[in-house]
Protein backbone atom coordinates (compact mmCIF):
# COMPACT_ATOMS: atom_id res chain seq x y z
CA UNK A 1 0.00 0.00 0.00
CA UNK A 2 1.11 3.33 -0.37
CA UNK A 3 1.04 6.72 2.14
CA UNK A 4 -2.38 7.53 0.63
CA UNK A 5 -3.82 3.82 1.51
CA UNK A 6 -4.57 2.85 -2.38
CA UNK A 7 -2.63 -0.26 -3.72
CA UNK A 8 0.78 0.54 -5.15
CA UNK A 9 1.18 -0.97 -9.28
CA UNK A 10 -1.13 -1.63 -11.98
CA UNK A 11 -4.45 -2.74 -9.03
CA UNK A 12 -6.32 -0.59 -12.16
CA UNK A 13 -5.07 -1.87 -15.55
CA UNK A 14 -7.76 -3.06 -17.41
CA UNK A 15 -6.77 -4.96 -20.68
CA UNK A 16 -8.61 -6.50 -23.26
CA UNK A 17 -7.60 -10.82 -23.06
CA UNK A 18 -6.55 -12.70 -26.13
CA UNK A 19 -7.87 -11.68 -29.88
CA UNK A 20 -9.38 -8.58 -29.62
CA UNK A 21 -10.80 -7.95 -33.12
CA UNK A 22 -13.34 -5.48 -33.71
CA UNK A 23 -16.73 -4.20 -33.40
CA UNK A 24 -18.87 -1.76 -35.51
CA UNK A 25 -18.01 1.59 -35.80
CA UNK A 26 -20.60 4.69 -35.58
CA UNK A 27 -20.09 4.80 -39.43
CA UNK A 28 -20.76 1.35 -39.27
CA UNK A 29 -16.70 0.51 -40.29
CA UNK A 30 -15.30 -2.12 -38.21
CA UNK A 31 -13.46 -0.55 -35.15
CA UNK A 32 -11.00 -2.30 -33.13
CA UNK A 33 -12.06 -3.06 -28.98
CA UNK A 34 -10.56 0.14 -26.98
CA UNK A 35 -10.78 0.52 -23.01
CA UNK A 36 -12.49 3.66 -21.86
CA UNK A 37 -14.17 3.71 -18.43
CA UNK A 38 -15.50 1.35 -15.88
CA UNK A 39 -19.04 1.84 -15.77
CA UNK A 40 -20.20 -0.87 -12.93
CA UNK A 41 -18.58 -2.90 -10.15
CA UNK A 42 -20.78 -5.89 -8.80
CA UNK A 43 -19.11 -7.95 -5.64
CA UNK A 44 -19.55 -11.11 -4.68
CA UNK A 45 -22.23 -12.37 -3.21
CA UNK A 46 -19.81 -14.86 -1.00
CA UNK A 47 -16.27 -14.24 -1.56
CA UNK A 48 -15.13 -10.51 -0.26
CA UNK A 49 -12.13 -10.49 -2.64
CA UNK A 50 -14.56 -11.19 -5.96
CA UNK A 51 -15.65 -8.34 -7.78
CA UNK A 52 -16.76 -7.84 -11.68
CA UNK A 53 -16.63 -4.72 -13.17
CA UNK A 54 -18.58 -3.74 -16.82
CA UNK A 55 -16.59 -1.73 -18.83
CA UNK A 56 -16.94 0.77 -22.42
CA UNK A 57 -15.80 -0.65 -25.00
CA UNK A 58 -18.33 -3.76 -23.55
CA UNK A 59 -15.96 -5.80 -21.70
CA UNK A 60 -16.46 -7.86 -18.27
CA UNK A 61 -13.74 -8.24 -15.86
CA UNK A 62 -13.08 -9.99 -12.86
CA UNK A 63 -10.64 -9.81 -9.33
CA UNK A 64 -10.10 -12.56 -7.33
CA UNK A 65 -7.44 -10.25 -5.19
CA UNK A 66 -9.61 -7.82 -3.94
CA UNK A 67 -8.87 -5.65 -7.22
CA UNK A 68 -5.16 -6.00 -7.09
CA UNK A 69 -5.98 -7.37 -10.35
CA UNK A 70 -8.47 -7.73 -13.32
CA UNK A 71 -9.19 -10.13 -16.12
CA UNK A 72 -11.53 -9.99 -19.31
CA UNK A 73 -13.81 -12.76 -19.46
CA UNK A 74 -13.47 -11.98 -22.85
CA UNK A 75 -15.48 -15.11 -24.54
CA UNK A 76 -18.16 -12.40 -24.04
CA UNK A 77 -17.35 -10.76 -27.24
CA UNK A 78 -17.99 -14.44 -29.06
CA UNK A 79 -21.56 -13.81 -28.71
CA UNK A 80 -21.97 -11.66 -31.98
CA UNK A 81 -19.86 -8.81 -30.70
CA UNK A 82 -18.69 -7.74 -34.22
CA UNK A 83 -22.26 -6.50 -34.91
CA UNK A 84 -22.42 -4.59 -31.52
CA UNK A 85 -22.17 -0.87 -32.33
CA UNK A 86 -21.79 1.94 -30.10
CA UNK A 87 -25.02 4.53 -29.51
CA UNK A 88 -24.49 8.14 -28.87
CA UNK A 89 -24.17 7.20 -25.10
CA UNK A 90 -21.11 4.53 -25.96
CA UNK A 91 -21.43 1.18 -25.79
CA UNK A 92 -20.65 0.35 -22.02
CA UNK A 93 -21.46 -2.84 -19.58
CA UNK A 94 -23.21 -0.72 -17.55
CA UNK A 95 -25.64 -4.12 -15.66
CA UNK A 96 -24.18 -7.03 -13.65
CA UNK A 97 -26.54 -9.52 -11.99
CA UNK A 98 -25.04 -12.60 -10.43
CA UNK A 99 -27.71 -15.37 -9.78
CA UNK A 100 -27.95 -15.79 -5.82
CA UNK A 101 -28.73 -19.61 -5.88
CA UNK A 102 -26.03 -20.15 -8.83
CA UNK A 103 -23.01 -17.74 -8.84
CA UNK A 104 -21.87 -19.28 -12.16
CA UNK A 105 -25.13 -17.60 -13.61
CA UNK A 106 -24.47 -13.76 -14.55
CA UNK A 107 -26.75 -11.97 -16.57
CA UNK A 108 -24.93 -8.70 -18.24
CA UNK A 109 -26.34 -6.01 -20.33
CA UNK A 110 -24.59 -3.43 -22.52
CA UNK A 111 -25.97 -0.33 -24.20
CA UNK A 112 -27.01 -0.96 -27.75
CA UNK A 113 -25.60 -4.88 -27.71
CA UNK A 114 -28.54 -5.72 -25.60
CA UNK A 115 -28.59 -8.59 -22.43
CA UNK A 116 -26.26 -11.48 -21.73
CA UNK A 117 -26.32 -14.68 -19.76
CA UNK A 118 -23.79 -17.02 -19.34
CA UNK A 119 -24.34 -20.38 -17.02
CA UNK A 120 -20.66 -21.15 -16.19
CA UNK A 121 -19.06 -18.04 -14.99
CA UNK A 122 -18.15 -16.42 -18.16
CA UNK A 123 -16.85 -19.68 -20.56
CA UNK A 124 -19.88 -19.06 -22.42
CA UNK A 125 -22.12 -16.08 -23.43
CA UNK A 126 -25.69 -15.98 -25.20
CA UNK A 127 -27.82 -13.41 -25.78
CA UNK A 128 -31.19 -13.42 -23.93
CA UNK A 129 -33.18 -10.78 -25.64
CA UNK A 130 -36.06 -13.28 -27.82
CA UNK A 131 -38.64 -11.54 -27.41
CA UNK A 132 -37.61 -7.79 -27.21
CA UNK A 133 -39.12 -5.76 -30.15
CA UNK A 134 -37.33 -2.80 -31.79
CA UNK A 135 -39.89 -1.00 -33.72
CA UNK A 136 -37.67 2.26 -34.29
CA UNK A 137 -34.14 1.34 -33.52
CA UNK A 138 -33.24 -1.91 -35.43
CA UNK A 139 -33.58 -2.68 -39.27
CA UNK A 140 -33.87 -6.39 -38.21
CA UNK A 141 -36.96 -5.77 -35.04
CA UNK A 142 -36.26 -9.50 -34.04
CA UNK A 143 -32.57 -8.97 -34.26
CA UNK A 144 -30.55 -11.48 -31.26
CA UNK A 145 -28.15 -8.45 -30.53
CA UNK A 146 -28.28 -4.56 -30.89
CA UNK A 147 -31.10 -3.87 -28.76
CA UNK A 148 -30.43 -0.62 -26.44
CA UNK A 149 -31.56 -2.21 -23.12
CA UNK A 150 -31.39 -0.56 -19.83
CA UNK A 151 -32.73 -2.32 -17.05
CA UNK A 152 -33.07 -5.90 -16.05
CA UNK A 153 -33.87 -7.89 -13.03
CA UNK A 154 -33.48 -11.42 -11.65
CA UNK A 155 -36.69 -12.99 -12.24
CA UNK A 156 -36.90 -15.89 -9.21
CA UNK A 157 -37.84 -19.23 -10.75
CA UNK A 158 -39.68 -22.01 -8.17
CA UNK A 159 -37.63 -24.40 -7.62
């Protein structure tokens, strides 16, 4: 630690894991992944030292240190994030909802990509937005991704 209490190093460096490739551009060009801002931490729901925090460009990532350090779960961009495009707003992970009976269940959403879910802790994403309709925004209304969604909850499910 240093005299002002925060961690001493890189406890904030945020990099994009693996093959980063690209996503759509306002112009629609392709546009390579860039990190701009965290936009939402979510802790734990039993481990103190596990956080995720949803990043612009779209991007999930994870401490197991207490946020000493972070890393992508980037397999989130294999679920059509070529065709995710940025809004006037950006294009940030801005909602993080970790199951409380299943903590490998998170459900994300990102402005104008629409909601994620993945069922073992961020191997796998798919997008969970059947059934949304985009009348004005979308030249595809049934499209899978692309949807500007804002708020979700945890629906509880009987067991």
């Amino acid at each position: 630690m240093g005299a002002d209490g925060f961690p001493k190093g890189k406890s904030n460096d945020f990099t994009y894991e693996g093959e980063v490739g690209t996503h759509k551009s306002y112009d629609g060009s392709q546009h390579p992944w860039e990190f701009k801002r965290i936009w939402h931490i979510e802790p734990s729901l039993t481990d103190p030292d596990t956080a995720f925090a949803g990043a612009e460009d779209a991007a999930l990532f994870k401490t197991t240190d207490g946020g000493k350090t972070w890393k992508e779960l980037s397999n989130l961009r294999a679920a059509k994030g070529h065709l995710w495009q940025p809004g006037a707003g950006g294009m940030g992970l801005h909602t993080i909802i970790i199951d409380p009976k299943n903590a490998q269940r998170i459900c994300i959403v990102i402005s104008v990509a629409g909601a994620f879910r993945t069922d073992d802790g961020g191997k796998t994403w798919k997008p969970i937005n059947r059934g949304l309709k985009s009348q004005y925004e979308l030249p595809d209304p049934d499209a899978d991704v692309g949807h500007c969604v804002h708020r979700i909850a945890l629906h509880r499910i009987a067991a």
